[in-house]
C-alpha atoms as a PDB file:
ATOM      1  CA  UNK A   1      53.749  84.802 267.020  1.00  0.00           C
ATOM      2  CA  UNK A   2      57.118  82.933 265.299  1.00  0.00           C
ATOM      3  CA  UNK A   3      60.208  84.857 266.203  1.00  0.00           C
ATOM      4  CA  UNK A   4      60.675  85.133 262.244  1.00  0.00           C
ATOM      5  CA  UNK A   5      57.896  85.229 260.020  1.00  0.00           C
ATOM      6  CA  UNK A   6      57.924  85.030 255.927  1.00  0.00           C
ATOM      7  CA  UNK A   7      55.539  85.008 253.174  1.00  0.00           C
ATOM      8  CA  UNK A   8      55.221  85.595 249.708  1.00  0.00           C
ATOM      9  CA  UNK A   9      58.859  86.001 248.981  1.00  0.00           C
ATOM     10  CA  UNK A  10      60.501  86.897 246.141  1.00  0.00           C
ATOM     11  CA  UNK A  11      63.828  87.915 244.745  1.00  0.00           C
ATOM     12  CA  UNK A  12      65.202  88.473 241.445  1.00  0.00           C
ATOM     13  CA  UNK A  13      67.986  89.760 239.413  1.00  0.00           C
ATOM     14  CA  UNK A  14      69.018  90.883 235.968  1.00  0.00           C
ATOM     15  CA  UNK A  15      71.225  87.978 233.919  1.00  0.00           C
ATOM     16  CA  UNK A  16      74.315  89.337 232.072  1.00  0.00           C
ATOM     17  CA  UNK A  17      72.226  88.439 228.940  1.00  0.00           C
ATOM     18  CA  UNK A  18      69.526  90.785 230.297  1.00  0.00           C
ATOM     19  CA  UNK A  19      66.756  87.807 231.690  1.00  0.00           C
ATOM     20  CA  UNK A  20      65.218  88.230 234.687  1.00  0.00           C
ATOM     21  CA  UNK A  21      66.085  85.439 237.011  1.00  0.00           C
ATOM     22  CA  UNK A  22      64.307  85.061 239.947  1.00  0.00           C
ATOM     23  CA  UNK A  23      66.626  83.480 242.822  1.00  0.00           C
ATOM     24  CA  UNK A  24      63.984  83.092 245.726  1.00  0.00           C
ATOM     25  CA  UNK A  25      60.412  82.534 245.279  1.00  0.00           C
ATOM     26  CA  UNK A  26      59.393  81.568 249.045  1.00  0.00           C
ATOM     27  CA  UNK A  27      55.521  81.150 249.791  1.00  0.00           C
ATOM     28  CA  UNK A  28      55.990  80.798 253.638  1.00  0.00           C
ATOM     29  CA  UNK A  29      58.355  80.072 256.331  1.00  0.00           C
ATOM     30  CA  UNK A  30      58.400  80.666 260.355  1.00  0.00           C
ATOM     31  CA  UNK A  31      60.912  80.268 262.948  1.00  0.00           C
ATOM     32  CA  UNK A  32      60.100  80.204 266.562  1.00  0.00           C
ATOM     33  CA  UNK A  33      62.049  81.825 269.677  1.00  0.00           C
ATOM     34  CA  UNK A  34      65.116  79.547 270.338  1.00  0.00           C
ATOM     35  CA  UNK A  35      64.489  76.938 267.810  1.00  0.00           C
ATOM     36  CA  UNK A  36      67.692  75.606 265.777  1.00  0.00           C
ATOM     37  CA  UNK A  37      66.890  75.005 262.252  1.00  0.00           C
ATOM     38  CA  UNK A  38      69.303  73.838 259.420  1.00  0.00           C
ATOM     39  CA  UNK A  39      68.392  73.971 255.544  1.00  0.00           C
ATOM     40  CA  UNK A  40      70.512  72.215 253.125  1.00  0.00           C
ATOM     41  CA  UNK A  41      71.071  73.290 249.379  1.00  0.00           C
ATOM     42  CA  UNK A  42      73.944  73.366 246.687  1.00  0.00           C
ATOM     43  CA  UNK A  43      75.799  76.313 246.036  1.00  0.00           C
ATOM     44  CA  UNK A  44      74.001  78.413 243.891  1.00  0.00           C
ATOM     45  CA  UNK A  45      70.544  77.785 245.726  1.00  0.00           C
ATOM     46  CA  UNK A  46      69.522  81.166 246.734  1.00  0.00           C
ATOM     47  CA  UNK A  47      70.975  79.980 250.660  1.00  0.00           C
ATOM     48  CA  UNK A  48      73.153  82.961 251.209  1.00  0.00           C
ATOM     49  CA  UNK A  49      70.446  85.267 249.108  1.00  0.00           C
ATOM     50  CA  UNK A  50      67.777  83.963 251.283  1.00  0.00           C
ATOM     51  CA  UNK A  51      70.078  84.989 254.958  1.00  0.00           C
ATOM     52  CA  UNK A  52      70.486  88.167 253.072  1.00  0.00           C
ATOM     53  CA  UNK A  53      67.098  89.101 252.868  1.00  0.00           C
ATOM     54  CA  UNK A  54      66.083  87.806 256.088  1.00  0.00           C
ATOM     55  CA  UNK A  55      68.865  90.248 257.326  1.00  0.00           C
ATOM     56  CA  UNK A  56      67.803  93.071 255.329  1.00  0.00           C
ATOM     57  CA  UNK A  57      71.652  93.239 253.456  1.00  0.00           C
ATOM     58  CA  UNK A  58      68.770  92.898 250.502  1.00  0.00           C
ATOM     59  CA  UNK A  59      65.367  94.045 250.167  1.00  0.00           C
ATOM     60  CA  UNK A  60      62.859  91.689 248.595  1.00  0.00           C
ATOM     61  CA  UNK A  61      61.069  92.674 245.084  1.00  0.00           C
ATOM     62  CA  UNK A  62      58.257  91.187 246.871  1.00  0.00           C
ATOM     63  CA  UNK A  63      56.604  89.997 250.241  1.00  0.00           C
ATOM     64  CA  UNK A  64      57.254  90.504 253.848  1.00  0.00           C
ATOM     65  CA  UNK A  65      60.153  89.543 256.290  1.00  0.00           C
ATOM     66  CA  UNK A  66      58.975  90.048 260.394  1.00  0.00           C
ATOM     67  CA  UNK A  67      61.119  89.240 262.900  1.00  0.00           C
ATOM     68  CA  UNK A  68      60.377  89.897 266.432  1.00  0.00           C
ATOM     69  CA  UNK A  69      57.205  91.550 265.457  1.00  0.00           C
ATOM     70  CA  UNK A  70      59.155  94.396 263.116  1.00  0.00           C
ATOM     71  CA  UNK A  71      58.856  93.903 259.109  1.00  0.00           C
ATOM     72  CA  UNK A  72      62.364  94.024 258.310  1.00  0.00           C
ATOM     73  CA  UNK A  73      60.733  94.606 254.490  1.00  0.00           C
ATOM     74  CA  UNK A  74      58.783  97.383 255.064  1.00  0.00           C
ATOM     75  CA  UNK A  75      61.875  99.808 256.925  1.00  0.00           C
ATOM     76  CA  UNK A  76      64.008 102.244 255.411  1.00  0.00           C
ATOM     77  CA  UNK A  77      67.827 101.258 255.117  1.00  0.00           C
ATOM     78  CA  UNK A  78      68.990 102.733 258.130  1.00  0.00           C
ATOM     79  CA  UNK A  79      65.811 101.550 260.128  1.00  0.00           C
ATOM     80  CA  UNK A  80      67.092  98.087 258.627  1.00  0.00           C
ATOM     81  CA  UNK A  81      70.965  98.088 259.884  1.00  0.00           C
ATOM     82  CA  UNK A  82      69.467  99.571 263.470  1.00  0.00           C
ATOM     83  CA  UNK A  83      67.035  96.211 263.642  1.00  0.00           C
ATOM     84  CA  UNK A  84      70.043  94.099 262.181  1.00  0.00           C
ATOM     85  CA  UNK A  85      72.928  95.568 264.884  1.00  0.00           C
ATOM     86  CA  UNK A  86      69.767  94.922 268.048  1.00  0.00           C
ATOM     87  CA  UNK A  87      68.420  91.538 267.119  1.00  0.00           C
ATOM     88  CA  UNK A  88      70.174  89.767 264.454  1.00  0.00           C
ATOM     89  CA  UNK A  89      73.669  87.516 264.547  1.00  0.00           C
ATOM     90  CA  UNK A  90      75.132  86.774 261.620  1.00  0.00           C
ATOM     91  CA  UNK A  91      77.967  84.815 261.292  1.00  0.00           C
ATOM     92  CA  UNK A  92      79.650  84.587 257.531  1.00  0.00           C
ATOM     93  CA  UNK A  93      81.272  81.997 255.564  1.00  0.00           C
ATOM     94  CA  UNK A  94      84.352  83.900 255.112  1.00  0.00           C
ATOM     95  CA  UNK A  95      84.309  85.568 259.017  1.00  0.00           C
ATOM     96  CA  UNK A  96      84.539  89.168 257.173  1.00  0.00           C
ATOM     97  CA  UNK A  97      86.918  90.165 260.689  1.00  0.00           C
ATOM     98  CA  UNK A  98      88.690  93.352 260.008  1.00  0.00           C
ATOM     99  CA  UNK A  99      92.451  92.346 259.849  1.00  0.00           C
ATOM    100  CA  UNK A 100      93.398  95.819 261.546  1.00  0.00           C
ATOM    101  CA  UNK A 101      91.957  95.488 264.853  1.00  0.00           C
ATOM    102  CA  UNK A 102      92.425  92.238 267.552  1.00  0.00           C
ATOM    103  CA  UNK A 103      90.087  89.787 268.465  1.00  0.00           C
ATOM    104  CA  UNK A 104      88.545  92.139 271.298  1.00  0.00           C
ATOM    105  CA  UNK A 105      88.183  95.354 269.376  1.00  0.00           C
ATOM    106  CA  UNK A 106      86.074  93.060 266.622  1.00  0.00           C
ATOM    107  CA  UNK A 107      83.837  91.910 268.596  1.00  0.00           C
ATOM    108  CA  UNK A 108      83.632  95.340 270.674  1.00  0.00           C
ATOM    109  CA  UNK A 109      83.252  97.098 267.137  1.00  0.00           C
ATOM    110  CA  UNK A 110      80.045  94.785 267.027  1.00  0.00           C
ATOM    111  CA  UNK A 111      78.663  96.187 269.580  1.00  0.00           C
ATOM    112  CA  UNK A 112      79.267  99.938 268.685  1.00  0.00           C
ATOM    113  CA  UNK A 113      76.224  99.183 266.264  1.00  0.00           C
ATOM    114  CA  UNK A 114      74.193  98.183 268.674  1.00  0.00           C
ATOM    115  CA  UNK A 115      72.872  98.909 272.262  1.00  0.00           C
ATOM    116  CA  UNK A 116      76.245  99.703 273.238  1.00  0.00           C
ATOM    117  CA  UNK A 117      79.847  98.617 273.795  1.00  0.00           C
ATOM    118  CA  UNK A 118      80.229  96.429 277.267  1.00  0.00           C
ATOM    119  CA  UNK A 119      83.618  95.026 277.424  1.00  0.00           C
ATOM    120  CA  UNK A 120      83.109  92.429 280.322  1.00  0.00           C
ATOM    121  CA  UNK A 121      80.719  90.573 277.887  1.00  0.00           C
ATOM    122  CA  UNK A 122      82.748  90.902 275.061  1.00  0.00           C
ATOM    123  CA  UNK A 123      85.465  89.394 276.946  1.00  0.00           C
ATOM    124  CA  UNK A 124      83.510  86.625 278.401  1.00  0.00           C
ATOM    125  CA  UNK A 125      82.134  85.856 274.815  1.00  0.00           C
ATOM    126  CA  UNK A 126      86.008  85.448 273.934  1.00  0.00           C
ATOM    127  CA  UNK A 127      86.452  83.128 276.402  1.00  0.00           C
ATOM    128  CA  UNK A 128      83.473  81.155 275.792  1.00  0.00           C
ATOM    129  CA  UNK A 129      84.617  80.390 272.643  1.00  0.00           C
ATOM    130  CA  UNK A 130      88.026  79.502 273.860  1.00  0.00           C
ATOM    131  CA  UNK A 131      89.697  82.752 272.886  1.00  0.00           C
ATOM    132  CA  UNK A 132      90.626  83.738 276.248  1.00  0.00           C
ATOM    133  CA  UNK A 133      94.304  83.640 276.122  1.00  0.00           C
ATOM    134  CA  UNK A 134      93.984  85.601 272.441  1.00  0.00           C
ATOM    135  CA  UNK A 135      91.877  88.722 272.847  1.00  0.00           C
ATOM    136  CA  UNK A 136      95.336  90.902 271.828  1.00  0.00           C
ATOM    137  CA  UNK A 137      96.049  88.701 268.920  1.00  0.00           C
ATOM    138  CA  UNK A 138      94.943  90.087 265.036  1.00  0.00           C
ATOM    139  CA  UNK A 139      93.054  87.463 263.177  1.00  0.00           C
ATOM    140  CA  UNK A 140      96.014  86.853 260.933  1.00  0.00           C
ATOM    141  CA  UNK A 141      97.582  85.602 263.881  1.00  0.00           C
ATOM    142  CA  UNK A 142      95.067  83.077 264.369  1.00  0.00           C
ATOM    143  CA  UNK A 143      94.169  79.814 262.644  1.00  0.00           C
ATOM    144  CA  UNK A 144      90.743  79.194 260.792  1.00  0.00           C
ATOM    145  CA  UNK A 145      89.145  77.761 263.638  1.00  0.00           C
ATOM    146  CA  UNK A 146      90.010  80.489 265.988  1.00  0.00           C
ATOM    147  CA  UNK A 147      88.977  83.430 263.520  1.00  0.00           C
ATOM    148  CA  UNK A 148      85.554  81.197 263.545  1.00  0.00           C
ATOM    149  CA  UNK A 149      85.235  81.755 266.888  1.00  0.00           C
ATOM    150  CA  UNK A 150      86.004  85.802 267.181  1.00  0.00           C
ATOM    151  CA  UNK A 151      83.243  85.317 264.656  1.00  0.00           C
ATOM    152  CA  UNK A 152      80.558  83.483 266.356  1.00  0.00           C
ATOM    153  CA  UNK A 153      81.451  85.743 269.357  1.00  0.00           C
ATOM    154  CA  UNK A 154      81.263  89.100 267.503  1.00  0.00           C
ATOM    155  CA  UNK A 155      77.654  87.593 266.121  1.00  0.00           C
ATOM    156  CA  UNK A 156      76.510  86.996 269.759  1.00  0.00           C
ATOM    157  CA  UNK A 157      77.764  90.363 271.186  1.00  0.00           C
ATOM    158  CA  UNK A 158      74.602  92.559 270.796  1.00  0.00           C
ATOM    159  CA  UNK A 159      72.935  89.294 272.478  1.00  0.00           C
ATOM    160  CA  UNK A 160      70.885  89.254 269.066  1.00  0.00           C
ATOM    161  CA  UNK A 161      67.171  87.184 269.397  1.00  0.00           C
ATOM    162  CA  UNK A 162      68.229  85.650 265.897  1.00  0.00           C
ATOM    163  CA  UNK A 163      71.723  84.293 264.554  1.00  0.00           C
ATOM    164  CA  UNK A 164      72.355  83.480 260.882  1.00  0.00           C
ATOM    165  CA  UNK A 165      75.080  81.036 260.050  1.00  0.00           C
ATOM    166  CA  UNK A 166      75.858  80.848 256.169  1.00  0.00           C
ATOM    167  CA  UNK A 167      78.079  77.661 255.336  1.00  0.00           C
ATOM    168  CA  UNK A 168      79.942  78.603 258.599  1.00  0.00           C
ATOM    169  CA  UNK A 169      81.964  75.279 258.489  1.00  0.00           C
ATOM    170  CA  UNK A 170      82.688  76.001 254.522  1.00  0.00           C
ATOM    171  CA  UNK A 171      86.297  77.038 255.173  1.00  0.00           C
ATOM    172  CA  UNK A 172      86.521  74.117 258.033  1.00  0.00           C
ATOM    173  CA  UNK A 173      87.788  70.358 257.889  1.00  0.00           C
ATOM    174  CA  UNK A 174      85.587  67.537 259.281  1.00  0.00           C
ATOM    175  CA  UNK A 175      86.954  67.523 262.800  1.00  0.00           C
ATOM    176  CA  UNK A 176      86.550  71.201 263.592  1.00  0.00           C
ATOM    177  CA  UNK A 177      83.433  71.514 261.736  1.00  0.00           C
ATOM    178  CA  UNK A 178      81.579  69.333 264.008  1.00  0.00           C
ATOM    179  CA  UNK A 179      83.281  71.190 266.827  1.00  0.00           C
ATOM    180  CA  UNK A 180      82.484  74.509 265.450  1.00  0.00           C
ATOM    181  CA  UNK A 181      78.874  73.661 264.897  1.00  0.00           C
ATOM    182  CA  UNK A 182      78.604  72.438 268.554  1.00  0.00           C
ATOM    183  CA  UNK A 183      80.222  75.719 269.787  1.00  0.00           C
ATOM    184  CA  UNK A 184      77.172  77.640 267.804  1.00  0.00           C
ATOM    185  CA  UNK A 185      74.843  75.350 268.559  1.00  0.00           C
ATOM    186  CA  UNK A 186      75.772  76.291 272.785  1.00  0.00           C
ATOM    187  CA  UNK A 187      76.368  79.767 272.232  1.00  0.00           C
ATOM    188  CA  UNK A 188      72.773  80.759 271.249  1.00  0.00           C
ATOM    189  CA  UNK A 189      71.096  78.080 273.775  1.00  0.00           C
ATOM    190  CA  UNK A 190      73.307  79.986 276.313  1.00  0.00           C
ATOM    191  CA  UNK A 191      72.002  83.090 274.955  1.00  0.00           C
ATOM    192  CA  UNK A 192      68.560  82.480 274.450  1.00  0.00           C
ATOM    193  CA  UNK A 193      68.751  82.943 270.648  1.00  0.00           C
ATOM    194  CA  UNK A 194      67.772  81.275 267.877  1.00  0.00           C
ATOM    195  CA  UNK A 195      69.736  79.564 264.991  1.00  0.00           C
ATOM    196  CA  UNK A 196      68.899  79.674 261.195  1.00  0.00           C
ATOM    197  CA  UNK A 197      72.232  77.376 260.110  1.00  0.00           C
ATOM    198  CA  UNK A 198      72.682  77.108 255.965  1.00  0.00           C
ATOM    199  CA  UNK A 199      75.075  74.303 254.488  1.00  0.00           C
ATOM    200  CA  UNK A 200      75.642  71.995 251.082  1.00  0.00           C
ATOM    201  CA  UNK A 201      77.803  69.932 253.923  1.00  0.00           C
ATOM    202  CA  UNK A 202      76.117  66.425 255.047  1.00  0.00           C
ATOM    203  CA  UNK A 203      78.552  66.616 258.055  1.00  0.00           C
ATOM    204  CA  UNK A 204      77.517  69.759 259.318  1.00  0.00           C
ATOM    205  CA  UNK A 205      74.102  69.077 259.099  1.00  0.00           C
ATOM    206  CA  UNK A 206      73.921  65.514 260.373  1.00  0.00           C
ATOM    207  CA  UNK A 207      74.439  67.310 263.876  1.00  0.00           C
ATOM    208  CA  UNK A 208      70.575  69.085 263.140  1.00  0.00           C
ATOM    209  CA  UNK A 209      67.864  66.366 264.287  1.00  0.00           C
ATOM    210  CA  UNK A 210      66.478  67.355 260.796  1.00  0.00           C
ATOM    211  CA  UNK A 211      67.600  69.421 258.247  1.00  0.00           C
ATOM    212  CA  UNK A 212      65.093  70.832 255.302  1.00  0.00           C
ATOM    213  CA  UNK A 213      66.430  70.730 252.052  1.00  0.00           C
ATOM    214  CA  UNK A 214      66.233  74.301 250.225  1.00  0.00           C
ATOM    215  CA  UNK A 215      64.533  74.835 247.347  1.00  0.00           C
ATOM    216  CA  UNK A 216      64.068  78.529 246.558  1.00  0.00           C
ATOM    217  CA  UNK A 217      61.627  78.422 244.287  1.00  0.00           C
ATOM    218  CA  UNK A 218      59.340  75.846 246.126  1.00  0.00           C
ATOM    219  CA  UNK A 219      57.276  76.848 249.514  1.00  0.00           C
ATOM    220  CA  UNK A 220      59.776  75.610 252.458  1.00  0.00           C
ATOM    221  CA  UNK A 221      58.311  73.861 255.228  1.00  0.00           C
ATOM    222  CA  UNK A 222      60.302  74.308 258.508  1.00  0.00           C
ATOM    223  CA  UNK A 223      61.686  71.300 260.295  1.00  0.00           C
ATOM    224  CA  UNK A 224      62.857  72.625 263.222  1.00  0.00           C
ATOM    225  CA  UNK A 225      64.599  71.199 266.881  1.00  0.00           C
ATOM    226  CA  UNK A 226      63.297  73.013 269.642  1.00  0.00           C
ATOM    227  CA  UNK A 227      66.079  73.419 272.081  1.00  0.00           C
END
């Protein structure tokens, strides 16, 4: 059985002019345990729509969403953020850290929603990443890059089976988005999870072996590298 599972997916909203529009229309899709997949597609493409559901942030109008044998579509909302905070990673385009708090208490805030807070791996996520000097610092202290890596940290910290990356270079230049897709890439080999990576950037996803171009209204069919 694929780690993740879809079929029959679809998800639609209500124009400003009233039409329904439907934004993902996916017939089938599967992900195995530690595969790394990318899938390329243009703002406006259903990408970050697509992560959403797969996280259960949305629930689908139709179809089902399994991941590690539980259908994500089929649980009640707090059922959904309890399978979310135990197997699923997510890493956003915009890092969504909470300015208040330092690096450490972000990624130790992650884990409160989860199996538990452990501090030693929190820390030795934050140095993993290269944050090992700046677990005291607040992430307006920090540049891009480094608020990138409190966030791929604080998406490994509840050692998640899954990790979602939407456009997680988007906010990047060239140099340290290849570094910060390498950095992903090693965290969730070194952490036996798998990688579902989203981008419109050719850089970012020349570093896949293959990337699968996203088309939400078409059936996807996976092209993954098994790691």
């Amino acid at each position: 059985m694929p780690l993740l599972a879809i079929s029959q997916l679809v998800k639609s909203f209500i124009t400003p002019a009233g039409f329904e529009h439907t934004v993902i229309n996916v017939k089938q899709f599967t992900l195995d345990d530690t595969a790394h997949m990318a899938l390329q597609g243009e703002s406006g493409s259903g990408k970050t729509t697509f992560l959403h559901l797969i996280a259960g942030i949305l629930r689908p109008d139709t179809g089902s969403i399994t991941i590690a044998g539980q259908a994500m579509s089929a649980l009640s909302e707090p059922q959904r953020d309890r399978l979310r905070a135990t197997t699923i990673g997510y890493v956003f385009q915009t890092f969504n850290l909470l300015q208040g708090y330092t690096c450490l208490e972000n990624v130790l805030l992650g884990m409160s929603f989860g199996p538990g807070i452990d501090k030693a791996f929190a820390e030795a996520l934050l140095k993993r990443v290269g944050l090992e000097d700046c677990m005291k610092h607040f992430p307006r202290q920090l540049s891009i890059g480094q608020q990138q890596r409190v966030a791929v940290a604080r998406a490994l910290a509840n050692r998640p089976k899954l990790v979602l990356a939407d456009e997680p270079t988007g906010n990047l230049d060239h140099k340290n988005a290849r570094k910060s897709v390498t950095l992903i890439r090693e965290a969730c080999r070194e952490n036996g999870a798998a990688l579902l990576l989203v981008s419109h950037d050719h850089e970012t996803l020349s570093q896949f072996e293959k990337a699968q171009e996203f088309e939400c209204i078409n059936q996807i069919t996976p092209a993954e590298e098994i790691l």
